[in-house]
PDB file of N, CA and C in Angstrom:
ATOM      1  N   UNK A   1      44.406 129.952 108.202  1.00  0.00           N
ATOM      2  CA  UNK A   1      45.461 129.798 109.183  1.00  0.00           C
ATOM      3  C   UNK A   1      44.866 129.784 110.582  1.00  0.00           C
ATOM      4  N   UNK A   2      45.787 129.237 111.757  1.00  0.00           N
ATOM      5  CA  UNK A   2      45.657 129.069 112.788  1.00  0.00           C
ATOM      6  C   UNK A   2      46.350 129.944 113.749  1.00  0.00           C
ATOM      7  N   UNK A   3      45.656 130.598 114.600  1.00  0.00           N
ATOM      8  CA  UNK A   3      46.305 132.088 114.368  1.00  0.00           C
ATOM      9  C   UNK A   3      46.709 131.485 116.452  1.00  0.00           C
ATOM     10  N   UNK A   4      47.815 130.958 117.091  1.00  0.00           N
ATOM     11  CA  UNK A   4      47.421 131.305 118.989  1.00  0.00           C
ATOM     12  C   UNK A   4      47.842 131.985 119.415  1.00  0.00           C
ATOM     13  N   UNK A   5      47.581 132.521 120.724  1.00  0.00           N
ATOM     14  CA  UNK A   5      47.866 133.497 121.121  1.00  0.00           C
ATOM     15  C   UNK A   5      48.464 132.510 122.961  1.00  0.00           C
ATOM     16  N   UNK A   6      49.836 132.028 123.503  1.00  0.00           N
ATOM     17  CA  UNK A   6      49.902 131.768 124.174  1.00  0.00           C
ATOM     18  C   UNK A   6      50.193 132.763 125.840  1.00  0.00           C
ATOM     19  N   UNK A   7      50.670 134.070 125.632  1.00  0.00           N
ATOM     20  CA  UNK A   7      51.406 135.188 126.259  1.00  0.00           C
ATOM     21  C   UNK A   7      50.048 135.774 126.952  1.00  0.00           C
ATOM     22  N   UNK A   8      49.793 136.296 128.118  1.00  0.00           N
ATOM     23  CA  UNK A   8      49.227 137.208 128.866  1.00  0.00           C
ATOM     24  C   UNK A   8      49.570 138.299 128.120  1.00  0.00           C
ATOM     25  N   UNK A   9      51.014 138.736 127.897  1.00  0.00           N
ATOM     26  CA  UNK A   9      51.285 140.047 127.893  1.00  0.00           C
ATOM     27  C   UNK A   9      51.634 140.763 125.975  1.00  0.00           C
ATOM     28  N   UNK A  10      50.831 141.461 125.403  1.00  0.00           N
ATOM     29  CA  UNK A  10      51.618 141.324 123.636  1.00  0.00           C
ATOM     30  C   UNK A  10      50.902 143.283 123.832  1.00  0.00           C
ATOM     31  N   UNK A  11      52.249 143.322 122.696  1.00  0.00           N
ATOM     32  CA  UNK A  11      51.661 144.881 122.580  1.00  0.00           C
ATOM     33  C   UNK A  11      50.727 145.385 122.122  1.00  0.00           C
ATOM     34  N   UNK A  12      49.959 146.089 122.336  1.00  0.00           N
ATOM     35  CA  UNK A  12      48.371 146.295 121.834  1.00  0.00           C
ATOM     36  C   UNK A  12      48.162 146.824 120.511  1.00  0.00           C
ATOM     37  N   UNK A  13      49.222 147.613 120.039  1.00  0.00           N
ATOM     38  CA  UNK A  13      49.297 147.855 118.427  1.00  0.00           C
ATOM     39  C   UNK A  13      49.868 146.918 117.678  1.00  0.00           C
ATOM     40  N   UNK A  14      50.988 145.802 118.632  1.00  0.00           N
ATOM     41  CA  UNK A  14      51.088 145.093 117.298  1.00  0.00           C
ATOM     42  C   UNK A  14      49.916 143.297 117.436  1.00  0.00           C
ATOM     43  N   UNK A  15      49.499 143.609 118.185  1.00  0.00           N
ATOM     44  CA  UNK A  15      48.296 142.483 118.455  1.00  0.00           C
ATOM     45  C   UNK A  15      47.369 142.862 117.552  1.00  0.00           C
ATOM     46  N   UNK A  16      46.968 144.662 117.707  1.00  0.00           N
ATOM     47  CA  UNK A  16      45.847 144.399 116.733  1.00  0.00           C
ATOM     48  C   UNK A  16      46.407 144.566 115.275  1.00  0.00           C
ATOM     49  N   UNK A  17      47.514 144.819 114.486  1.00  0.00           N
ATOM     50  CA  UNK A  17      48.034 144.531 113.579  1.00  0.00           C
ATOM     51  C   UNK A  17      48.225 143.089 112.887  1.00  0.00           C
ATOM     52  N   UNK A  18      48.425 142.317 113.654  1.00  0.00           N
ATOM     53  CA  UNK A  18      48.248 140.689 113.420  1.00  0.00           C
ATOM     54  C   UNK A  18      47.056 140.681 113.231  1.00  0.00           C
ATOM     55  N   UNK A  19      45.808 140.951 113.980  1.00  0.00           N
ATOM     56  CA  UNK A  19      44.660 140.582 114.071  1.00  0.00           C
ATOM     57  C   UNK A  19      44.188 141.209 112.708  1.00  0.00           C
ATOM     58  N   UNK A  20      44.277 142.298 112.512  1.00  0.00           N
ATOM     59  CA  UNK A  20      44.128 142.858 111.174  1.00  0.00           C
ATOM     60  C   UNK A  20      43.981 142.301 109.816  1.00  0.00           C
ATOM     61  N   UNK A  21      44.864 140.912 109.974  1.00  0.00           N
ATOM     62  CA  UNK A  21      45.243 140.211 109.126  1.00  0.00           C
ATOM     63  C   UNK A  21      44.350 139.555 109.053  1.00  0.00           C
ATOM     64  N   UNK A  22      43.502 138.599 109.373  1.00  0.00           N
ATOM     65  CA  UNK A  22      42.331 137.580 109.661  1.00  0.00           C
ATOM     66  C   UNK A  22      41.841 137.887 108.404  1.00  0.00           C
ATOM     67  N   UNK A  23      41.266 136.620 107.602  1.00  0.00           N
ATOM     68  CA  UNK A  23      40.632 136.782 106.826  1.00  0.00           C
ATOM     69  C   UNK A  23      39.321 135.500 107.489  1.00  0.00           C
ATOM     70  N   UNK A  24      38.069 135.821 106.873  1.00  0.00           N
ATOM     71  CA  UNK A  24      36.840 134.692 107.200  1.00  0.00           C
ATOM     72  C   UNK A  24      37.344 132.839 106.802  1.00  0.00           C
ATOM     73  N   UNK A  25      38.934 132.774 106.326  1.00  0.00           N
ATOM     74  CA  UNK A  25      39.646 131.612 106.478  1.00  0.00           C
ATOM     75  C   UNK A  25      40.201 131.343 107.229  1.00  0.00           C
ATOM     76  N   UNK A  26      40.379 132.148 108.768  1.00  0.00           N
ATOM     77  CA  UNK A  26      41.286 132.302 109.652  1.00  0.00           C
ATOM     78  C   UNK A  26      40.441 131.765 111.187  1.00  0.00           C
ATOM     79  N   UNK A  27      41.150 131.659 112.162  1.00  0.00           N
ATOM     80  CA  UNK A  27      40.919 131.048 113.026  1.00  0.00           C
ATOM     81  C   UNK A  27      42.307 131.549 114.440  1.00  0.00           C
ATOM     82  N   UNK A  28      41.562 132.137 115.316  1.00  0.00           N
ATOM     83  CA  UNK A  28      41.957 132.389 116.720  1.00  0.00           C
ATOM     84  C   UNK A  28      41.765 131.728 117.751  1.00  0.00           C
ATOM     85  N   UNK A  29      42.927 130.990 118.563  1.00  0.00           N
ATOM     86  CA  UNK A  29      42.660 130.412 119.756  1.00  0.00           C
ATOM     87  C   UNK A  29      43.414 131.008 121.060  1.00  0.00           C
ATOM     88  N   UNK A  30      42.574 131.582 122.145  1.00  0.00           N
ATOM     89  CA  UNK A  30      43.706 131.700 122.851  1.00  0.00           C
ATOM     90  C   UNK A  30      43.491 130.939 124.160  1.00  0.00           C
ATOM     91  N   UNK A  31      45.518 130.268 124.484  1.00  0.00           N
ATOM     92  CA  UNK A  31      45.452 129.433 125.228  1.00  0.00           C
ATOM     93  C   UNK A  31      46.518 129.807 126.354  1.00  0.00           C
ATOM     94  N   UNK A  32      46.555 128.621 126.952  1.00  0.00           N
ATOM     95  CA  UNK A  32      47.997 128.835 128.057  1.00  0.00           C
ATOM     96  C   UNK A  32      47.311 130.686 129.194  1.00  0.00           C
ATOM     97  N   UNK A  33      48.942 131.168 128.975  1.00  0.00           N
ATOM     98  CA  UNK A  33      48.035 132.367 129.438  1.00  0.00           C
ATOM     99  C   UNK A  33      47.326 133.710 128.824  1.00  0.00           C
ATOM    100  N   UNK A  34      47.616 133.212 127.564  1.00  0.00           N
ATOM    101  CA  UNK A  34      47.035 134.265 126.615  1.00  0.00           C
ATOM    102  C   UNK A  34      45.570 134.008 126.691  1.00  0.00           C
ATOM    103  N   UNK A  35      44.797 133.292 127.488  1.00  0.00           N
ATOM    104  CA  UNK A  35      43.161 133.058 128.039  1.00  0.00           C
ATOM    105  C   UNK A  35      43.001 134.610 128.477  1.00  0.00           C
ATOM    106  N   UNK A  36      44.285 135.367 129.066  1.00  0.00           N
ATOM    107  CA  UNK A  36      43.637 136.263 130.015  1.00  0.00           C
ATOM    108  C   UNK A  36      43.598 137.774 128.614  1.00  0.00           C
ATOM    109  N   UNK A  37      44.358 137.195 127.620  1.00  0.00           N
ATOM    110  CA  UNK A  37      44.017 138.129 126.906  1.00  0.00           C
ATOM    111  C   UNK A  37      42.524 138.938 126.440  1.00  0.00           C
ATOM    112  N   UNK A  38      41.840 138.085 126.850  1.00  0.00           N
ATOM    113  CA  UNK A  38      40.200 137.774 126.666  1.00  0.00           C
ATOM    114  C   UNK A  38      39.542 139.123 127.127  1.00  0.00           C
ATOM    115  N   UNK A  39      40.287 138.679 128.451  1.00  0.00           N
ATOM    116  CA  UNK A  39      39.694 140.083 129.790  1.00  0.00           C
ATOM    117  C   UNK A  39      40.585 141.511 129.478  1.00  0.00           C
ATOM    118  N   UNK A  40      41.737 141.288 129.045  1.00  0.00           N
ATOM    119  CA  UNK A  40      42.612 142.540 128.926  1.00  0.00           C
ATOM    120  C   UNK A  40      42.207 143.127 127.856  1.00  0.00           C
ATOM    121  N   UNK A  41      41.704 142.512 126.824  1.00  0.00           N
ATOM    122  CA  UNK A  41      41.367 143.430 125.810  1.00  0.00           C
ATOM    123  C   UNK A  41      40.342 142.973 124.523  1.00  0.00           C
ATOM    124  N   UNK A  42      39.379 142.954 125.768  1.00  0.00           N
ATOM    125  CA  UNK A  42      37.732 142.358 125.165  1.00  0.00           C
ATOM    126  C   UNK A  42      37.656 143.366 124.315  1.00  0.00           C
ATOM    127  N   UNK A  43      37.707 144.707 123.645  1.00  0.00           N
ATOM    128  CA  UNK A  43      37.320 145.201 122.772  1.00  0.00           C
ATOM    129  C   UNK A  43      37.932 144.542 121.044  1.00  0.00           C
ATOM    130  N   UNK A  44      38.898 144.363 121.292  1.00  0.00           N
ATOM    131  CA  UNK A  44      39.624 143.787 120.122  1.00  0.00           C
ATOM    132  C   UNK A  44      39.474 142.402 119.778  1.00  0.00           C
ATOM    133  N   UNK A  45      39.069 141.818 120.683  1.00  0.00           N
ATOM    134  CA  UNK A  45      38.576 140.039 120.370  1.00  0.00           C
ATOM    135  C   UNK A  45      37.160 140.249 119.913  1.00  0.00           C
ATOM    136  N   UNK A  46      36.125 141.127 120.406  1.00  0.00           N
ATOM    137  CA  UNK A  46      34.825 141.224 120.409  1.00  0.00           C
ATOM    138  C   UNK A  46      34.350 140.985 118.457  1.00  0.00           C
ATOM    139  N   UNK A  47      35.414 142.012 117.513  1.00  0.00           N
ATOM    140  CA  UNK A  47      34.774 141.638 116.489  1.00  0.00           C
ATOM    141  C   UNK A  47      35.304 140.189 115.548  1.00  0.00           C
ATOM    142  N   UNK A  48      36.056 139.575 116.209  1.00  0.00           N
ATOM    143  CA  UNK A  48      36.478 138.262 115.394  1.00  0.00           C
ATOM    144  C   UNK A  48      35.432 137.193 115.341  1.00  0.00           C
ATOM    145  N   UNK A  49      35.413 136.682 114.673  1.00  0.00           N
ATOM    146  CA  UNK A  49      34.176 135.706 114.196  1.00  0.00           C
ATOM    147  C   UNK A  49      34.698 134.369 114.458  1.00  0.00           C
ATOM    148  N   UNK A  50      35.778 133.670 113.983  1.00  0.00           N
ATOM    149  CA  UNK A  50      36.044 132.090 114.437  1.00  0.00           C
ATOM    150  C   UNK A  50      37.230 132.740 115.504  1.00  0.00           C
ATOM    151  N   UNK A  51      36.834 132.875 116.799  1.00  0.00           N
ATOM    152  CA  UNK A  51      38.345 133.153 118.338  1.00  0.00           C
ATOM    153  C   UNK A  51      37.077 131.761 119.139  1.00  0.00           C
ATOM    154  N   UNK A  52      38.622 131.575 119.628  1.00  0.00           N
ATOM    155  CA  UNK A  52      38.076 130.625 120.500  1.00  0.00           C
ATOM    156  C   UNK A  52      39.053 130.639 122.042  1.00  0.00           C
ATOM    157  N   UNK A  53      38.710 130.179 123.262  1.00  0.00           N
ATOM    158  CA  UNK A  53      39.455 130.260 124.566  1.00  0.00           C
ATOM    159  C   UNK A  53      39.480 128.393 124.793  1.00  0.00           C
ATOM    160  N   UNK A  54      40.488 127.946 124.924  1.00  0.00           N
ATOM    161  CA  UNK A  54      41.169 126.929 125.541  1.00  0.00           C
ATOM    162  C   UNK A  54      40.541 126.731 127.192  1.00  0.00           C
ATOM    163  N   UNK A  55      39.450 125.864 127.064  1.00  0.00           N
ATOM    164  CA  UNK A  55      38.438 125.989 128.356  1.00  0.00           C
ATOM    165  C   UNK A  55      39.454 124.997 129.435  1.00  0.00           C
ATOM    166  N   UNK A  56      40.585 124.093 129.054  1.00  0.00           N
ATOM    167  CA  UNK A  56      41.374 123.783 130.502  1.00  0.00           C
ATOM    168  C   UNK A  56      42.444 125.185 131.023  1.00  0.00           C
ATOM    169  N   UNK A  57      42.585 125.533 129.705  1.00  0.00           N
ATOM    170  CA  UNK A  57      43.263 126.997 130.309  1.00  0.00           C
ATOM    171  C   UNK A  57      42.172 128.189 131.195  1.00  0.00           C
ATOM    172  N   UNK A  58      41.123 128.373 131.239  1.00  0.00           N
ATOM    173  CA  UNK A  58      40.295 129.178 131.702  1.00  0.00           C
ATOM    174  C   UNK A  58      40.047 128.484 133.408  1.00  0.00           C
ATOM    175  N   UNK A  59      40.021 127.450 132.772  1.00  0.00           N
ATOM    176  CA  UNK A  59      39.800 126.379 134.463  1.00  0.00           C
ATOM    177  C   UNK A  59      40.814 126.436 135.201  1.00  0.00           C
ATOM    178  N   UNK A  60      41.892 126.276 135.042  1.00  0.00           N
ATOM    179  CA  UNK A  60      43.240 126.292 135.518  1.00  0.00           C
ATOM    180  C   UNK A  60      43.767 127.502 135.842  1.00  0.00           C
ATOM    181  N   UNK A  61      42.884 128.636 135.845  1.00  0.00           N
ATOM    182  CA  UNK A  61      43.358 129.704 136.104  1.00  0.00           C
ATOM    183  C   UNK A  61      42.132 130.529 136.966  1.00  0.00           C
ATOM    184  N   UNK A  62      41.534 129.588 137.583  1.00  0.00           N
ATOM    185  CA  UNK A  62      39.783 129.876 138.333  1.00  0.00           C
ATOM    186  C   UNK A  62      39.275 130.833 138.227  1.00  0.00           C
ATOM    187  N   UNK A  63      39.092 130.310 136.421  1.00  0.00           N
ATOM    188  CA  UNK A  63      38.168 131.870 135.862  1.00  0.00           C
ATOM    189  C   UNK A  63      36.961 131.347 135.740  1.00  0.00           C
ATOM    190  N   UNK A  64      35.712 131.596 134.883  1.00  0.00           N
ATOM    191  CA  UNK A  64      34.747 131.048 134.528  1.00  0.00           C
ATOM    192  C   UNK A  64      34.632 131.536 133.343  1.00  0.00           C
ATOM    193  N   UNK A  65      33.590 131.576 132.527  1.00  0.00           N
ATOM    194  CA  UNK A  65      32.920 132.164 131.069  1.00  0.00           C
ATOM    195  C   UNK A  65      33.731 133.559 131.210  1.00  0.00           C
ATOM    196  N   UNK A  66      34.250 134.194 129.971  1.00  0.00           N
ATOM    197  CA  UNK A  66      35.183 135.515 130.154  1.00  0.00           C
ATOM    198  C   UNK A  66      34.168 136.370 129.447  1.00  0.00           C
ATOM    199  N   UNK A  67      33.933 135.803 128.193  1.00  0.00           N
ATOM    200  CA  UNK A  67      33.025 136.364 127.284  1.00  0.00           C
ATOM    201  C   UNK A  67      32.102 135.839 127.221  1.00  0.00           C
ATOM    202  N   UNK A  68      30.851 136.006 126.769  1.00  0.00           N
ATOM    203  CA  UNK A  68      29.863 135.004 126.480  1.00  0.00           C
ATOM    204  C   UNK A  68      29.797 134.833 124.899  1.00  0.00           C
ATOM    205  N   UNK A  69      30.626 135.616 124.002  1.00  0.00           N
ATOM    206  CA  UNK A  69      30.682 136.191 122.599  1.00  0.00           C
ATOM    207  C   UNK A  69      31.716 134.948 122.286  1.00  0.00           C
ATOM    208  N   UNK A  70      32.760 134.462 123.178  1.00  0.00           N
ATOM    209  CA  UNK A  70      33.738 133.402 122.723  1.00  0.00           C
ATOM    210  C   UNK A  70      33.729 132.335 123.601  1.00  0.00           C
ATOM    211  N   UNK A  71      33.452 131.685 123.041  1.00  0.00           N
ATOM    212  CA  UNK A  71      33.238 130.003 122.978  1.00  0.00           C
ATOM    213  C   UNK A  71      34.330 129.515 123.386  1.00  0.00           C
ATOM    214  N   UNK A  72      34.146 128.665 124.665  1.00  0.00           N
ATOM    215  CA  UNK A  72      34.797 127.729 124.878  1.00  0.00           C
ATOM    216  C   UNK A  72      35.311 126.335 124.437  1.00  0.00           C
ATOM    217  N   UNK A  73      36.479 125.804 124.011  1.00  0.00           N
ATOM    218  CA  UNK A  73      36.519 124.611 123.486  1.00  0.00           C
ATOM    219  C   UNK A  73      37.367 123.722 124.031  1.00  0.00           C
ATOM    220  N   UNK A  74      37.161 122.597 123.939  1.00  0.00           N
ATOM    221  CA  UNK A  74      38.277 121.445 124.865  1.00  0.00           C
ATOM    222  C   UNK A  74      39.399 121.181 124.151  1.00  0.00           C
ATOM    223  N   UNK A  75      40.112 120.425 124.341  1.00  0.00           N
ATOM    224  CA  UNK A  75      41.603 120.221 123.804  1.00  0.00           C
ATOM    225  C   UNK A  75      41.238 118.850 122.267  1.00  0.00           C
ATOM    226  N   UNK A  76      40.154 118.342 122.499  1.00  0.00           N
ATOM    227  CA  UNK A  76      39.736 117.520 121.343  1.00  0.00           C
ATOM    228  C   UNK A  76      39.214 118.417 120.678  1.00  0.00           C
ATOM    229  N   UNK A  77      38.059 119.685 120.294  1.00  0.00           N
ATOM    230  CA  UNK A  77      38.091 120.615 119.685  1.00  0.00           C
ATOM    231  C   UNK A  77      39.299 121.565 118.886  1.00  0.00           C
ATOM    232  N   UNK A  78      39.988 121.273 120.312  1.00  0.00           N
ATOM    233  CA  UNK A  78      41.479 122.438 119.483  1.00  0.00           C
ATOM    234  C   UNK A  78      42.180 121.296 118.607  1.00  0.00           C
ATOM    235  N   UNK A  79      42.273 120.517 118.537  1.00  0.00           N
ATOM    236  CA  UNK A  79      42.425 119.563 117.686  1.00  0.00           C
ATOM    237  C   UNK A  79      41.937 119.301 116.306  1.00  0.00           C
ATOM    238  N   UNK A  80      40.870 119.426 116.389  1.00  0.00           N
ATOM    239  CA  UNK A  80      40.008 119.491 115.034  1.00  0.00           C
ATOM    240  C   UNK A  80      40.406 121.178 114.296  1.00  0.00           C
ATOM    241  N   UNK A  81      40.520 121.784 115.352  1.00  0.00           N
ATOM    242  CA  UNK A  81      40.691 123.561 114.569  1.00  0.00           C
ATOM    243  C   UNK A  81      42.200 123.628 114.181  1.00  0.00           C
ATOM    244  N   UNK A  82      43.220 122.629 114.611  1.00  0.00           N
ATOM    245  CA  UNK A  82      44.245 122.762 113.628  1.00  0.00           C
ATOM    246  C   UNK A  82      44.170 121.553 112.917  1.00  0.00           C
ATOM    247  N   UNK A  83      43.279 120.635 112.796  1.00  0.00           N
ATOM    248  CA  UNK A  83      43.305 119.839 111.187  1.00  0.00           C
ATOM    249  C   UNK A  83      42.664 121.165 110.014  1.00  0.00           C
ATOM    250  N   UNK A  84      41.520 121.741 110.745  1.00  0.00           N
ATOM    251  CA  UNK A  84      41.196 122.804 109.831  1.00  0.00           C
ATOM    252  C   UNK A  84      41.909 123.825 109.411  1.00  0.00           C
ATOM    253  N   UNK A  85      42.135 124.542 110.005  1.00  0.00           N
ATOM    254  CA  UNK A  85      42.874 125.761 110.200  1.00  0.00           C
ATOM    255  C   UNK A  85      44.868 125.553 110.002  1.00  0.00           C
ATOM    256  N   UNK A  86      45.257 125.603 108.550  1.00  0.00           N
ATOM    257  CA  UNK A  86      46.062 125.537 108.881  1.00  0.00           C
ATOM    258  C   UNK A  86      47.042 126.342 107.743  1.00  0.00           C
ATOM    259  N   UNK A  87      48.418 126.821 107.808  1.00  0.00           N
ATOM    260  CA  UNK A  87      49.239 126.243 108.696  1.00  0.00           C
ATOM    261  C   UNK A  87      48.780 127.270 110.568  1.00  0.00           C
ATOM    262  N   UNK A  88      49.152 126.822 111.204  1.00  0.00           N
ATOM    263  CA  UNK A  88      49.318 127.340 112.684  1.00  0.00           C
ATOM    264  C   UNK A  88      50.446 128.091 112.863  1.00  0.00           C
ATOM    265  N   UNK A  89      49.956 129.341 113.159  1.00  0.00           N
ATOM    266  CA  UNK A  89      51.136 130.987 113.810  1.00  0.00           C
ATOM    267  C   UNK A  89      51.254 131.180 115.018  1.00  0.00           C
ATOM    268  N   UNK A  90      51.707 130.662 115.750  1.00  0.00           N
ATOM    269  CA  UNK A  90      51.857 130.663 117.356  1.00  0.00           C
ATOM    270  C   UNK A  90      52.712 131.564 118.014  1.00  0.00           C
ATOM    271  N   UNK A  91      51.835 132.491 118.356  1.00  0.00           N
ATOM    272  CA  UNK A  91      52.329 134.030 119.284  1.00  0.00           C
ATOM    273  C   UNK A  91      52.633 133.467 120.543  1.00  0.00           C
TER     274      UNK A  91
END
């Protein structure tokens, strides 16, 4: 599954409860303003293995690299991660 995260703002127990869920078939993107989720709560993104940040959302919000642990991807990337990743759960 395709797990996004569009919101700045989600509750921190039930964020990491969703996240909980991830299996090594799963896939995190966060976009829009959930980019800033990155910075609000780098401890909980830190151990996911496929998260990814929406790099026109990071630009558009005159950030730079948030993490160096999560990868930036373009909107033709996020593209390919929901042919993969699917169905898509959009927080």
């Amino acid at each position: 599954m395709l797990y996004t995260f569009s919101k700045a703002y989600y509750d921190l127990e039930e964020l990491q409860q969703t996240l909980d869920l991830l299996t090594e078939k799963d896939a995190v993107v966060l976009w829009q303003d959930g980019v800033l989720l990155a910075i609000k709560h780098t401890e909980v993104f830190r151990s996911i293995d496929n998260i990814f940040l929406l790099e026109n959302d990071i630009t558009a919000r005159g950030l730079t690299t948030i993490s160096p642990e999560i990868p930036l991807i373009s909107l033709k990337e996020f593209v390919r991660l929901t042919e993969h990743y699917y169905p898509q759960i959009a927080f």
